[in-house]
Protein backbone atom coordinates (compact mmCIF):
# COMPACT_ATOMS: atom_id res chain seq x y z
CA UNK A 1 176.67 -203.49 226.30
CA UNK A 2 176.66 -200.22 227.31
CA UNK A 3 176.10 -199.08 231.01
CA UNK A 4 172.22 -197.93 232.05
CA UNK A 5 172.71 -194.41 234.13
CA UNK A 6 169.70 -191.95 235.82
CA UNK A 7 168.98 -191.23 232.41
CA UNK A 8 168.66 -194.73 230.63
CA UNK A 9 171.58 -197.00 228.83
CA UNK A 10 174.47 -194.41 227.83
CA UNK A 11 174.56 -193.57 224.53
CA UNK A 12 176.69 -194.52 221.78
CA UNK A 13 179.15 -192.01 219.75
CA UNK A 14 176.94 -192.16 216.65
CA UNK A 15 173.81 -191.98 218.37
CA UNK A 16 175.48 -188.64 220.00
CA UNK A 17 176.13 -187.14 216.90
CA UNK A 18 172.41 -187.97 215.32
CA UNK A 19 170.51 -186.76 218.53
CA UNK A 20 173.09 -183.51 218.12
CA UNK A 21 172.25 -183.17 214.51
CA UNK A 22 168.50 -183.18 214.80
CA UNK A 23 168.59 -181.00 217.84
CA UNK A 24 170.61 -178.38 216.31
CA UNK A 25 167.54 -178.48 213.55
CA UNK A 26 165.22 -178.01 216.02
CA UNK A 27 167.10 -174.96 217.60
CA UNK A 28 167.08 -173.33 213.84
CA UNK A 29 163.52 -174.15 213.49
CA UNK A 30 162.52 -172.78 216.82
CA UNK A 31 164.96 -169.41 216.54
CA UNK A 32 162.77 -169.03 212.70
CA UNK A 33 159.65 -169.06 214.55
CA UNK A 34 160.35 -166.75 217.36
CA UNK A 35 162.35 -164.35 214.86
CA UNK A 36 158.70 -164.53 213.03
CA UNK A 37 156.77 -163.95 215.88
CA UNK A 38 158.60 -161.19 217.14
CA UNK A 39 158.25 -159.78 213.40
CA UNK A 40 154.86 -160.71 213.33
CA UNK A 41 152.13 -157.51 212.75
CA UNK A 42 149.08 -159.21 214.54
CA UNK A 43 151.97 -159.18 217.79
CA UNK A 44 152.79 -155.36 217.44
CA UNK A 45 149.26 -154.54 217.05
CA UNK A 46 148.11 -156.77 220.13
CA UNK A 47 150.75 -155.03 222.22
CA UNK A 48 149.13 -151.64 221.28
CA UNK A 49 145.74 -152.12 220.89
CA UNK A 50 143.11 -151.10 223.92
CA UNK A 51 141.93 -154.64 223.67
CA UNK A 52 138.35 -155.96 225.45
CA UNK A 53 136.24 -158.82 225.85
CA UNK A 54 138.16 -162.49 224.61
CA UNK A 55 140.55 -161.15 223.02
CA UNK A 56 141.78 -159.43 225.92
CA UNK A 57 141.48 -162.63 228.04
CA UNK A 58 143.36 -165.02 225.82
CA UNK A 59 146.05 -161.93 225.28
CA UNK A 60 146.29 -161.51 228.79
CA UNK A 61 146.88 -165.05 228.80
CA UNK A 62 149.38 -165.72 225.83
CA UNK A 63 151.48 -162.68 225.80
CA UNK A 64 153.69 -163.59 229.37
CA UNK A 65 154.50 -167.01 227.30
CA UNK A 66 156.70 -164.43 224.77
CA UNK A 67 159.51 -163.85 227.73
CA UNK A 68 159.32 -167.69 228.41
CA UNK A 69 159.90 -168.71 225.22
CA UNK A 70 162.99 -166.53 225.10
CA UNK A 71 164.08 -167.65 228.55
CA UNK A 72 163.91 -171.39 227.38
CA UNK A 73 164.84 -170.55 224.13
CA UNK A 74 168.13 -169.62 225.33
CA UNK A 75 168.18 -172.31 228.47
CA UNK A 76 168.08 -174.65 225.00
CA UNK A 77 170.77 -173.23 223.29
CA UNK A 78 173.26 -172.66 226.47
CA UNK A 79 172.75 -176.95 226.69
CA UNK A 80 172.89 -177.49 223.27
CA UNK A 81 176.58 -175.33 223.32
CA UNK A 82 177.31 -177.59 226.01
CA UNK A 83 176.55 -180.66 224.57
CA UNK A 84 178.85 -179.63 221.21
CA UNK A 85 181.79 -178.57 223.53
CA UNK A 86 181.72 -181.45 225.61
CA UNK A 87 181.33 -183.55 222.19
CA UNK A 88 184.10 -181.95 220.45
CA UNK A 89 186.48 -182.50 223.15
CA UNK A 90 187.37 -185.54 221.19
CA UNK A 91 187.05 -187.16 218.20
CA UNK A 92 186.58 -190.94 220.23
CA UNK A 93 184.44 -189.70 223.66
CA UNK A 94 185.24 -191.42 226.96
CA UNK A 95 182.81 -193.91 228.32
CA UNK A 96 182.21 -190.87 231.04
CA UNK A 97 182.32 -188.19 228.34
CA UNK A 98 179.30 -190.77 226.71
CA UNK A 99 177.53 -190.64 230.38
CA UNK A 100 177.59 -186.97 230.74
CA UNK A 101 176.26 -186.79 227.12
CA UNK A 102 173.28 -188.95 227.24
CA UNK A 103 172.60 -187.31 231.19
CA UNK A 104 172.96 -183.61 229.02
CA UNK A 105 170.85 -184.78 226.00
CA UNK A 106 168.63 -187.39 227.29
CA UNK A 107 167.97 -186.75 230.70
CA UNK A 108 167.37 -183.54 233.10
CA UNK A 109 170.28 -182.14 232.24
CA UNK A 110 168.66 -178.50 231.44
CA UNK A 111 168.93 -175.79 234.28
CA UNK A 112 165.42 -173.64 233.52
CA UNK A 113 165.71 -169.95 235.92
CA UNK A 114 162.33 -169.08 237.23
CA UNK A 115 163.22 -166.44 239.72
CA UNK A 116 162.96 -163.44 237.39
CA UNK A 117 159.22 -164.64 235.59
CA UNK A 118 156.61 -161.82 235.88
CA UNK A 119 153.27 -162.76 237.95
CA UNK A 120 151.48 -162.99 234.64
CA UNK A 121 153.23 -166.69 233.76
CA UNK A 122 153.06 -168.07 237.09
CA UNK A 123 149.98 -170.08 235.34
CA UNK A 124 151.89 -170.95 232.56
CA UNK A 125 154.97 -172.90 234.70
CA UNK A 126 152.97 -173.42 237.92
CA UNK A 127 154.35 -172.34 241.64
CA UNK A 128 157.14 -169.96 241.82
CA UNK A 129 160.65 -171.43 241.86
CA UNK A 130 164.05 -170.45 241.85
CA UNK A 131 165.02 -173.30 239.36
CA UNK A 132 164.07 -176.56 237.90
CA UNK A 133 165.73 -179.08 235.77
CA UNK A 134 164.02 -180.51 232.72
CA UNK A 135 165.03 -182.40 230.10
CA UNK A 136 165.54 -181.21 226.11
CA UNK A 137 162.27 -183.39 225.03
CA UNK A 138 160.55 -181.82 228.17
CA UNK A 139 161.50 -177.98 226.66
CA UNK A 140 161.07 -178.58 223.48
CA UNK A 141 157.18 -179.61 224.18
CA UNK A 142 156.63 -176.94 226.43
CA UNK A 143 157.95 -174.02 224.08
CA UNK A 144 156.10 -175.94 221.66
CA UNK A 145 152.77 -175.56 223.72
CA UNK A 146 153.28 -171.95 225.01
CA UNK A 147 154.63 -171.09 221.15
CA UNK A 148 150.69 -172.53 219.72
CA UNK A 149 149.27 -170.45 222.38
CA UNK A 150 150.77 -167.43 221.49
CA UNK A 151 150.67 -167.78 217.46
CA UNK A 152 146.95 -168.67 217.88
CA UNK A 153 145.93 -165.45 219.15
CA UNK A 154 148.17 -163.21 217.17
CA UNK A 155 147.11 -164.88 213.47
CA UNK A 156 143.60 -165.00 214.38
CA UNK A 157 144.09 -161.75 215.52
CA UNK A 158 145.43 -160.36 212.54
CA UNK A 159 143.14 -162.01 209.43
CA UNK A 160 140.49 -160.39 211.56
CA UNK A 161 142.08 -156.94 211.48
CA UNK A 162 143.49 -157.62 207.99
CA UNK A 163 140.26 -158.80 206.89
CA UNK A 164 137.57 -156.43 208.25
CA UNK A 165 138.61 -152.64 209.07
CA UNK A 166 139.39 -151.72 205.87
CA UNK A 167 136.56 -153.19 204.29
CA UNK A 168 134.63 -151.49 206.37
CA UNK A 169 136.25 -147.94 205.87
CA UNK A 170 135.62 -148.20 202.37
CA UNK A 171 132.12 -149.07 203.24
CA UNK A 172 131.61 -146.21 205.55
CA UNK A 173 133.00 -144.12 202.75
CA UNK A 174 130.68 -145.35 200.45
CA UNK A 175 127.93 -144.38 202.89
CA UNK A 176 128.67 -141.14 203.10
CA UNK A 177 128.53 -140.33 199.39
CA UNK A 178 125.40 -142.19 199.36
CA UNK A 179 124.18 -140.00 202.53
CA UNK A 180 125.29 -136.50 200.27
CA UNK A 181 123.64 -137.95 197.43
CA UNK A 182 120.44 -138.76 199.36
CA UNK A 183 120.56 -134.97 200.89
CA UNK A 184 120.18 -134.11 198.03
CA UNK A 185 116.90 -134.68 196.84
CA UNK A 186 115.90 -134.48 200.19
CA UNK A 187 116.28 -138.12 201.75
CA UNK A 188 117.32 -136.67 205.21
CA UNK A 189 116.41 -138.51 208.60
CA UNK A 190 112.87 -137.64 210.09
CA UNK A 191 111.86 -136.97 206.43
CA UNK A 192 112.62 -140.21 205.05
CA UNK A 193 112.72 -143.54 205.82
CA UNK A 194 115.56 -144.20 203.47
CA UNK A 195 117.75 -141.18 205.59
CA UNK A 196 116.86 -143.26 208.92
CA UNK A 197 117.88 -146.14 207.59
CA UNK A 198 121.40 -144.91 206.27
CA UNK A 199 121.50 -142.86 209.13
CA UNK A 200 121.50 -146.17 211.92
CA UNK A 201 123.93 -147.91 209.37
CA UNK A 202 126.67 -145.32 209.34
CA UNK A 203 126.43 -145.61 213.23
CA UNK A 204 126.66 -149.50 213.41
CA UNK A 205 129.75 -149.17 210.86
CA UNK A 206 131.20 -146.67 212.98
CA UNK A 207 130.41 -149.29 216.02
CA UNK A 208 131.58 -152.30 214.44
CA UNK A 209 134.47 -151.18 213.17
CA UNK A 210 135.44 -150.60 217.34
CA UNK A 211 134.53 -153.37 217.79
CA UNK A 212 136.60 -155.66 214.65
CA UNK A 213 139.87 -153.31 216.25
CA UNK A 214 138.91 -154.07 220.13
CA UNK A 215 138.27 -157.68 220.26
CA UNK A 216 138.74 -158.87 216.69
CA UNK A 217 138.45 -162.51 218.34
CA UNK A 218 135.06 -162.02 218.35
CA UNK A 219 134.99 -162.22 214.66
CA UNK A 220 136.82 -165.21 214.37
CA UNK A 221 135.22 -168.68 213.58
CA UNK A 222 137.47 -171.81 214.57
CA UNK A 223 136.27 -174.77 212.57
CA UNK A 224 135.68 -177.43 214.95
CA UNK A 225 137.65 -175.57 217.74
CA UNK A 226 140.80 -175.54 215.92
CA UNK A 227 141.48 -171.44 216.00
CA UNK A 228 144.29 -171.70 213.53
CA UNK A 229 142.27 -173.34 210.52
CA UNK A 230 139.52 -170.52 210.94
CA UNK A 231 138.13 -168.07 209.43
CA UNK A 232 137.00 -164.12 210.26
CA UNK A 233 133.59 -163.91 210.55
CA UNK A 234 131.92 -161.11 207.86
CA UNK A 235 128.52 -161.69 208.28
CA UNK A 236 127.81 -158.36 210.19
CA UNK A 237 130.06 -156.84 207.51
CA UNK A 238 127.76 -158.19 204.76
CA UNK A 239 124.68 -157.36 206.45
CA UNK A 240 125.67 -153.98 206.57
CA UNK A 241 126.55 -154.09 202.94
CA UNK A 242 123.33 -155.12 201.70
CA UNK A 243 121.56 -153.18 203.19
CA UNK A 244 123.65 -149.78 202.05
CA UNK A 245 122.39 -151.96 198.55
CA UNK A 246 118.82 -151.55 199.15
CA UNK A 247 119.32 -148.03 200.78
CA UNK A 248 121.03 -147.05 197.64
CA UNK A 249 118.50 -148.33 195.66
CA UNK A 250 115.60 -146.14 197.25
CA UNK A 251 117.78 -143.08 196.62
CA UNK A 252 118.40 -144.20 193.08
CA UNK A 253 114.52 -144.50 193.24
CA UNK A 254 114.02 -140.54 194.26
CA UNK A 255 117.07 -139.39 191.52
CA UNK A 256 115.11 -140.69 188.61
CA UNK A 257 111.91 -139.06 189.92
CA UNK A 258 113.99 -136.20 190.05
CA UNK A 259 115.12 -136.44 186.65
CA UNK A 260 111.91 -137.85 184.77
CA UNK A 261 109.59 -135.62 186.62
CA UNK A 262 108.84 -132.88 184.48
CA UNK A 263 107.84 -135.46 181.71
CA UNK A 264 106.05 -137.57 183.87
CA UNK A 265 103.68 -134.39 185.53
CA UNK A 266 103.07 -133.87 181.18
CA UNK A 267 101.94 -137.14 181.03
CA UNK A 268 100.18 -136.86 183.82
CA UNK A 269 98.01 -133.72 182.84
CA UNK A 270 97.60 -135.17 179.10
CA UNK A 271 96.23 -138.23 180.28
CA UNK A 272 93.82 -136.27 182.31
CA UNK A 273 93.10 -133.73 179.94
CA UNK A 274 92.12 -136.97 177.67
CA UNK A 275 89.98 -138.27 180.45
CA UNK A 276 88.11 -135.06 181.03
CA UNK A 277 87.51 -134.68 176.89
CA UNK A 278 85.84 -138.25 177.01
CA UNK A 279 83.69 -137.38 179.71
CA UNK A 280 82.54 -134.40 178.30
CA UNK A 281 82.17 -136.20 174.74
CA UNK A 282 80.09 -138.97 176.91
CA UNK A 283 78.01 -136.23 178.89
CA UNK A 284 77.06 -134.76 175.31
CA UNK A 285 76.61 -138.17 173.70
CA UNK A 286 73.85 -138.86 176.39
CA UNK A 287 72.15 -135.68 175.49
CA UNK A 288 71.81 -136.93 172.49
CA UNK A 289 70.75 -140.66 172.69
CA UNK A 290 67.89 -139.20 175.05
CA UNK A 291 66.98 -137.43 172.63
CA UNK A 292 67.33 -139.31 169.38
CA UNK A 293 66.44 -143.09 171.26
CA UNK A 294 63.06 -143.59 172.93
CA UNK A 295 62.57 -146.00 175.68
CA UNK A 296 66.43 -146.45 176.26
CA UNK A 297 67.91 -146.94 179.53
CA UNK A 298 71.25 -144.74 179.26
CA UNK A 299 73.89 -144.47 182.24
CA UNK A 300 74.88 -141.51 184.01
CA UNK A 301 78.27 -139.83 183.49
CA UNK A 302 79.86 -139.09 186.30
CA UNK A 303 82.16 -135.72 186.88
CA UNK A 304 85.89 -135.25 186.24
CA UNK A 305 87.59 -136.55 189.57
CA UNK A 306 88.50 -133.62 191.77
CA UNK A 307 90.44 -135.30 194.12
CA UNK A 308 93.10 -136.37 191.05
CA UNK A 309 93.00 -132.59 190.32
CA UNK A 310 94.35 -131.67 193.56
CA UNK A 311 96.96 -134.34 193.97
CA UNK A 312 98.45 -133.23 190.67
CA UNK A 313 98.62 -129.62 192.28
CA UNK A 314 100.24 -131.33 194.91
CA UNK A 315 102.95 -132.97 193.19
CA UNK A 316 103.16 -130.17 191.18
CA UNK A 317 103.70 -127.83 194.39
CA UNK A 318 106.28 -130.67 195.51
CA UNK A 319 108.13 -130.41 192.00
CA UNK A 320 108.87 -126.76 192.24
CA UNK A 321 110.31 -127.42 195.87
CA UNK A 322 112.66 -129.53 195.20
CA UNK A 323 110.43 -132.22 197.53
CA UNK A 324 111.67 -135.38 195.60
CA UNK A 325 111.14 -137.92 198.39
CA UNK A 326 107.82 -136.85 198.67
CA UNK A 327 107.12 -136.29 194.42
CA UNK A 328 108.07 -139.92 193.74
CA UNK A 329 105.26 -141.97 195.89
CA UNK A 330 102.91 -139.16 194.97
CA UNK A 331 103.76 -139.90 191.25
CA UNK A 332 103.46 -143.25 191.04
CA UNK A 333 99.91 -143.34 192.67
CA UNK A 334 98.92 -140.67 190.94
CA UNK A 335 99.93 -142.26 187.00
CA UNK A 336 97.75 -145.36 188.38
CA UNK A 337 94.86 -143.78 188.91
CA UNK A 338 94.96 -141.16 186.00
CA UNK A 339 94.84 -144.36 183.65
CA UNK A 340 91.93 -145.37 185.59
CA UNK A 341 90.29 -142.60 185.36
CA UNK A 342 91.03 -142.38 181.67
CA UNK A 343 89.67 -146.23 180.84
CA UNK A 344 86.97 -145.36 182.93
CA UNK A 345 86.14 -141.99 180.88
CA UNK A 346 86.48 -144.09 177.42
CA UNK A 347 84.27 -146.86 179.75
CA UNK A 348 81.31 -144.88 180.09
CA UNK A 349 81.28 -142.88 176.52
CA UNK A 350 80.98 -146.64 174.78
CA UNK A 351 78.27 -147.56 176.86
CA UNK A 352 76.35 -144.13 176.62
CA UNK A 353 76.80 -144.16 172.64
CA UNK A 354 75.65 -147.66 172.48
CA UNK A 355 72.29 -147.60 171.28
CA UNK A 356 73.33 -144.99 168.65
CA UNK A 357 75.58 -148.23 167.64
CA UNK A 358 73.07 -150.13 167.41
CA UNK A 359 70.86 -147.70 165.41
CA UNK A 360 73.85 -147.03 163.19
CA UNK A 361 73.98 -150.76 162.65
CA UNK A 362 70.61 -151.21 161.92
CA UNK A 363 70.83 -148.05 159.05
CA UNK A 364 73.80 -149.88 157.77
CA UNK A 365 71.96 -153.43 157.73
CA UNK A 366 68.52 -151.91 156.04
CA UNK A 367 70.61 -149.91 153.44
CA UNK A 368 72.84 -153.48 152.44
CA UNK A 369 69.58 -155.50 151.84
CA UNK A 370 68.01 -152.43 149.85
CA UNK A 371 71.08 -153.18 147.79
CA UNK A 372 71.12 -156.65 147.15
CA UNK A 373 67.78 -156.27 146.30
CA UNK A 374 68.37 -153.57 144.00
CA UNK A 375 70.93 -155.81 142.43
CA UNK A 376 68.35 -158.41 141.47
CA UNK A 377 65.97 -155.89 140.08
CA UNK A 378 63.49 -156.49 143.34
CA UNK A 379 63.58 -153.39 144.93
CA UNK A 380 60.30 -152.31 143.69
CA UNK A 381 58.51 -154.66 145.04
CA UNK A 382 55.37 -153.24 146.60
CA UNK A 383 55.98 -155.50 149.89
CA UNK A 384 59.61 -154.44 150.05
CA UNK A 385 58.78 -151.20 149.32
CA UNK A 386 56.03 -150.93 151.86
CA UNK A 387 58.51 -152.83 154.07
CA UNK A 388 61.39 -150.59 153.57
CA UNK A 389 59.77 -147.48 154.07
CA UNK A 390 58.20 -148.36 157.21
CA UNK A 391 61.91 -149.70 158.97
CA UNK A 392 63.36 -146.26 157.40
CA UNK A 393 61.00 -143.99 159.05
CA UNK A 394 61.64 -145.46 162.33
CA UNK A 395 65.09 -145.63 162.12
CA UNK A 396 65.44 -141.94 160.87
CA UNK A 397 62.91 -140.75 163.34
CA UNK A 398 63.23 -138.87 166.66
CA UNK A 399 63.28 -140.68 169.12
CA UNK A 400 63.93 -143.74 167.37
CA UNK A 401 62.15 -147.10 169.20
CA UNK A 402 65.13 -149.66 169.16
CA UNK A 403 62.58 -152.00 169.63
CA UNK A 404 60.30 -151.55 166.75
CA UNK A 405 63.22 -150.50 164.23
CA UNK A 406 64.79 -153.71 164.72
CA UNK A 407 61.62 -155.44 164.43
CA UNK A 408 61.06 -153.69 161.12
CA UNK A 409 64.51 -154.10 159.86
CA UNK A 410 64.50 -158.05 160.47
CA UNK A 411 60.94 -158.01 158.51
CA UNK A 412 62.73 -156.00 156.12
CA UNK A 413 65.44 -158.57 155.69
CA UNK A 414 63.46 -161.45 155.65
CA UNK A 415 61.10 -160.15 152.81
CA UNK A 416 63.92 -159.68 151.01
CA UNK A 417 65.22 -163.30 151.42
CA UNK A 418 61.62 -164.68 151.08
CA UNK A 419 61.68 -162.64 147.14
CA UNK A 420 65.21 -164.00 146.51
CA UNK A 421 64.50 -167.86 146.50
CA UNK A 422 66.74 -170.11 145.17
CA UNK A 423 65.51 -171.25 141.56
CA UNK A 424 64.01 -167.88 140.22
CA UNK A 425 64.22 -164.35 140.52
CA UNK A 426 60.81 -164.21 142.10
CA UNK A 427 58.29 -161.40 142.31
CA UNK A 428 55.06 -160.10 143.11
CA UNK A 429 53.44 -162.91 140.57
CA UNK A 430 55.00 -165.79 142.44
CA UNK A 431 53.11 -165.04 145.71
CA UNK A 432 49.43 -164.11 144.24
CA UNK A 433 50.51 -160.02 144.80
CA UNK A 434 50.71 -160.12 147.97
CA UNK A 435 51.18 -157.02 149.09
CA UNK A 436 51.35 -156.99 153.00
């Protein structure tokens, strides 16, 4: 059984050669890592960057633990040389070659200088020292440790900035062709909210983009604390984006009033150039129902609406300036309210011709019963006759009495029925002459 020294039983030969063969992995696997991190963008940028707020702190933090990891990097690989000297001495190692071995691999065998760290790591390796001894296991975790610190900060660091400021530049950019579009046709700030609005977003790009490239942890979300698994954080980003959307939209809004505005101001004047023909036609109609129907209650007509005369100057006025911002609320309002007016107009000539309706209905109803009568060889009946005659003269009189020409027209119609019964042609004969 093999002697137990400071450092636990002494190893054998083969378990020697395995702890050298997986420590020599490690070595390769920690000089990858460091070669990347040296390499690594998100580091070069950190170094140069005027950084504030966390970033900053955790920076201020991680980057001393570069130097360290160098320091023990090489403090590994001095003992490691040592170890594979002293192991290939020979090809059967002493019992005390065996000792010094498993004291070199196992125990604190690892000389660690700490004379020439900067102020900055003192937190990292505690008080100041000249020298400590640690063991392999005991470097490896600490590099290990120091090494997540470091690469935390640097990839989080750098999907933010990989992620975000160039996003945004294109977004700025895109704003400011929006913002030369929107001049324009006149969506400038103070004259339009849409200009204000673009106006305050190309300043909080401008902002956030400092931000994103000062303390781009800030825009990093750790899922459940675990910085390395995260993810940037856009949302201000996409804010910003949708609402350069809706600003866009609004100019949009203003270019197609600029472009359809000629034909919609000819709509616009046809439409009340229609309205003011009805109202005339409706103004003359109720000239003439007063004085064709008696006793009929006929509405008034009102005027052609003034105030929809001068807003159409206005946009006019605003059409020949070039005032598009202010054209396209004006329009819209304004194409409302002329179809209003124009359903109102057609409104009031169908009530004011009404009774001449009716009077034309009542001509037409007395003339198709004169017919059918005629048709079965009754019209000469004196009672029809009598009948007839009297509904005619009211209805062709002037004024006509509604009242009484219906009255005669249904007494008309209902002689006429009364003559036609079913069974016979009947005839003056049939009812004793009656003549009344």
């Amino acid at each position: 059984m093999a002697a137990a020294g400071p450092s636990g039983p002494v190893m054998s030969r083969e378990e020697v050669d395995r702890a050298l063969a997986r420590l020599s992995s490690e070595y390769e696997a920690i000089e990858s890592s460091l070669l990347a991190l040296q390499d690594h963008a998100g580091r070069r940028l950190l170094e140069g960057a005027e950084l504030t707020g966390e970033t900053k702190e955790r920076w201020a933090t991680a980057e001393p633990a570069i130097p360290l990891l160098w320091a023990h990097f090489d403090a590994y690989g001095t003992a490691l040389d040592t170890a594979r000297e002293l192991r290939g001495r020979r090809r059967w190692p002493s019992p005390g070659d065996l000792a010094e071995l498993t004291d070199l691999l196992r125990g604190s065998g690892v000389t660690v200088s700490g004379g020439a760290l900067p102020d900055l790591a003192r937190p990292l390796t505690g008080p100041a020292r000249l020298s400590e001894q640690i063991s392999l296991e005991q470097l490896v975790e600490r590099m290990n440790g120091w090494y997540q610190q470091v690469i935390e900060v640097v990839s989080a660091s750098d999907a933010v900035w990989s992620a975000l400021p160039a996003r945004i530049d294109l977004l700025s950019a895109e704003a400011q062709r929006v913002r030369s579009l929107a001049r324009s046709v006149g969506v400038t700030p103070g004259e339009h909210p849409a200009g204000d609005d673009l106006e305050r977003l190309l300043t909080d790009l401008a902002a956030l983009r400092a931000e994103v490239v000062a303390d781009p942890l800030a825009f990093w979300l750790p899922p459940r604390g675990r910085p390395a698994n995260g993810r940037p954080d856009t949302s201000r980003y996409e804010r910003a984006e949708r609402e350069l959307e809706d600003i866009r939209r609004e100019v949009e809004a203003v270019l197609h009033v600029r472009d359809d505005a000629e034909d919609r101001l000819l709509r616009l004047r046809d439409v009340l150039s229609r309205a003011d023909r009805t109202l005339a036609e409706a103004r003359a109609a109720r000239g003439e129902v007063l004085a064709k129907i008696a006793a009929s209650e006929v509405p008034a007509v009102n005027g052609p609406a003034a105030a929809l005369r001068e807003q159409l100057a206005a946009a006019a006025e605003h059409h020949r300036a070039a005032r598009w911002h202010l054209l396209s609320p004006l329009l819209d309002d304004l194409e409302q309210r002329a179809d209003e007016e124009l359903d109102r107009a057609r409104a009031s000539l169908t009530a004011v011709t009404a009774p001449l309706a009716v009077r034309a209905e009542l001509r037409g109803r007395l003339d198709a019963y004169k017919a059918k009568a005629a048709r079965h060889r009754v019209a000469e009946d004196p009672l029809l006759v009598e009948r007839y005659d009297q509904a005619r003269r009211l209805l062709w009189s002037a004024p006509c009495d509604l009242r009484a020409a219906e009255h005669a027209v249904r007494r008309y119609q209902q002689a006429v029925t009364e003559v036609l019964v079913p069974g016979g042609q009947g005839g003056p004969a049939d009812r004793g002459g009656e003549t009344r």
